[in-house]
Protein backbone atom coordinates (compact mmCIF):
# COMPACT_ATOMS: atom_id res chain seq x y z
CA UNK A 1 -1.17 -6.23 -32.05
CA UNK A 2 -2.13 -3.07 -30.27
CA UNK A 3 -1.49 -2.75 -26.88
CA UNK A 4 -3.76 -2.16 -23.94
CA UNK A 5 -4.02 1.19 -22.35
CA UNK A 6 -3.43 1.12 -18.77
CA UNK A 7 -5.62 3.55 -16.83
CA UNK A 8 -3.58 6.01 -14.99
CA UNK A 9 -5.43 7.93 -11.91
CA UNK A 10 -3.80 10.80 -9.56
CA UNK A 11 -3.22 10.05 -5.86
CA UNK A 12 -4.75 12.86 -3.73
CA UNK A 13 -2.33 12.37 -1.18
CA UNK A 14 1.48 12.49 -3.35
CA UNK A 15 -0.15 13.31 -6.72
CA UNK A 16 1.70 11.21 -8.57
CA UNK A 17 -0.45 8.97 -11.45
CA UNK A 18 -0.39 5.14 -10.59
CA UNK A 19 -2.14 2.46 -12.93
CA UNK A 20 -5.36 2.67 -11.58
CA UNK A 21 -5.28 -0.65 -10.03
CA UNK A 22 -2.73 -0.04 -7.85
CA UNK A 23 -4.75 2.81 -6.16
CA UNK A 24 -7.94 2.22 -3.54
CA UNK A 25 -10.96 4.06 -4.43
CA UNK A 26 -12.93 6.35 -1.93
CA UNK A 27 -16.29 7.58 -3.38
CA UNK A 28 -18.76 10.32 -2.99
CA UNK A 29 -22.29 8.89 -4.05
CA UNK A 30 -24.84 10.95 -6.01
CA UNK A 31 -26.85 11.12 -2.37
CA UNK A 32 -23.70 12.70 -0.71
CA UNK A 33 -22.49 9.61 1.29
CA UNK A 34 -18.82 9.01 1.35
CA UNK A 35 -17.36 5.48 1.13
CA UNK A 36 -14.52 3.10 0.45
CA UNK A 37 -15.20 1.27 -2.93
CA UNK A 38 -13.41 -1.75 -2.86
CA UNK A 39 -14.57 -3.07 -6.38
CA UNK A 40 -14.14 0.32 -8.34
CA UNK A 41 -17.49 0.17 -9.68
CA UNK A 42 -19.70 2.65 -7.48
CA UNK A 43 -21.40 5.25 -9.48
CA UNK A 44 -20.24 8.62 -8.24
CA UNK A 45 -16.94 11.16 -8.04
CA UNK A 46 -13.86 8.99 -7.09
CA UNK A 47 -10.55 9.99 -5.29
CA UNK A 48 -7.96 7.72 -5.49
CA UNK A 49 -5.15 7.56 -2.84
CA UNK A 50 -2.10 4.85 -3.11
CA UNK A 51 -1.25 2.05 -0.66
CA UNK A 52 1.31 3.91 0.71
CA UNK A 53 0.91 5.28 4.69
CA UNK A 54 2.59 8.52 4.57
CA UNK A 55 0.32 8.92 1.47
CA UNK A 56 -2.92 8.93 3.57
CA UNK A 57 -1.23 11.01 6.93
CA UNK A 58 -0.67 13.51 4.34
CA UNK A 59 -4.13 13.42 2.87
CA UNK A 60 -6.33 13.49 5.91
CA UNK A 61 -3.87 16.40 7.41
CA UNK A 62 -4.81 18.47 4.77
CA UNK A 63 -7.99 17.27 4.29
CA UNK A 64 -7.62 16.82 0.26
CA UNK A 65 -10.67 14.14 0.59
CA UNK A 66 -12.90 17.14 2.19
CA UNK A 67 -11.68 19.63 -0.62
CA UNK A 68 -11.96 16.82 -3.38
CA UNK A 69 -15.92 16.00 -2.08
CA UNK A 70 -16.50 19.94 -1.47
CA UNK A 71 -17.80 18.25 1.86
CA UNK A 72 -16.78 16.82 5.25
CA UNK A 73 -15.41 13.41 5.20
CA UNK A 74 -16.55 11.48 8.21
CA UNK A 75 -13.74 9.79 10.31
CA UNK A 76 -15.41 5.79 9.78
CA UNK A 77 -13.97 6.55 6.11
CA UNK A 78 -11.12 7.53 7.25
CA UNK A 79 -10.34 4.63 9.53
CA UNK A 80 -12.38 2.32 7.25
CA UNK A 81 -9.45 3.59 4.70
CA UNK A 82 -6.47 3.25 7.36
CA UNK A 83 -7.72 -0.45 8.17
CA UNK A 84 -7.55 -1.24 4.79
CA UNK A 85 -4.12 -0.03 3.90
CA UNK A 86 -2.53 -1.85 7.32
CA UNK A 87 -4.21 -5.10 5.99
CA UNK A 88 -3.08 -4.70 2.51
């Protein structure tokens, strides 16, 4: 029997590849807006970034999400992202 493929995304804040559920998805919309997508369905370009804290310090002090979108991230995302990885 043939075993299932895994999906392996890239964290934009270590860049290491994770199995894709491992990862929280933030999403830039086809209308521009920038969210959290918490059931990895949203139509759009995704950025992934692990569960890990030091993971998202390093991504919003280089702003990887802004270069990612090729547009400002607002801060609600960002602390919409931060509340999400201290809850777990």
């Amino acid at each position: 029997m043939q075993q299932k493929k895994i999906p392996m995304r890239k964290c934009v804040g270590c860049n290491r590849s994770k199995p894709k559920k491992e990862l929280l998805r933030i999403v830039k919309s086809p209308d521009g807006e920038i969210s959290v997508d918490t059931t990895g369905k949203k139509s759009g370009r995704g950025a992934y970034i692990c569960t890990d804290p030091e993971c998202f310090e390093k991504m919003r002090k280089s702003k990887r999400l802004d270069k990612t979108f090729e547009a400002p991230v607002p801060d609600l995302v960002y602390e919409e992202i931060e509340r999400m990885l201290k809850d777990g």
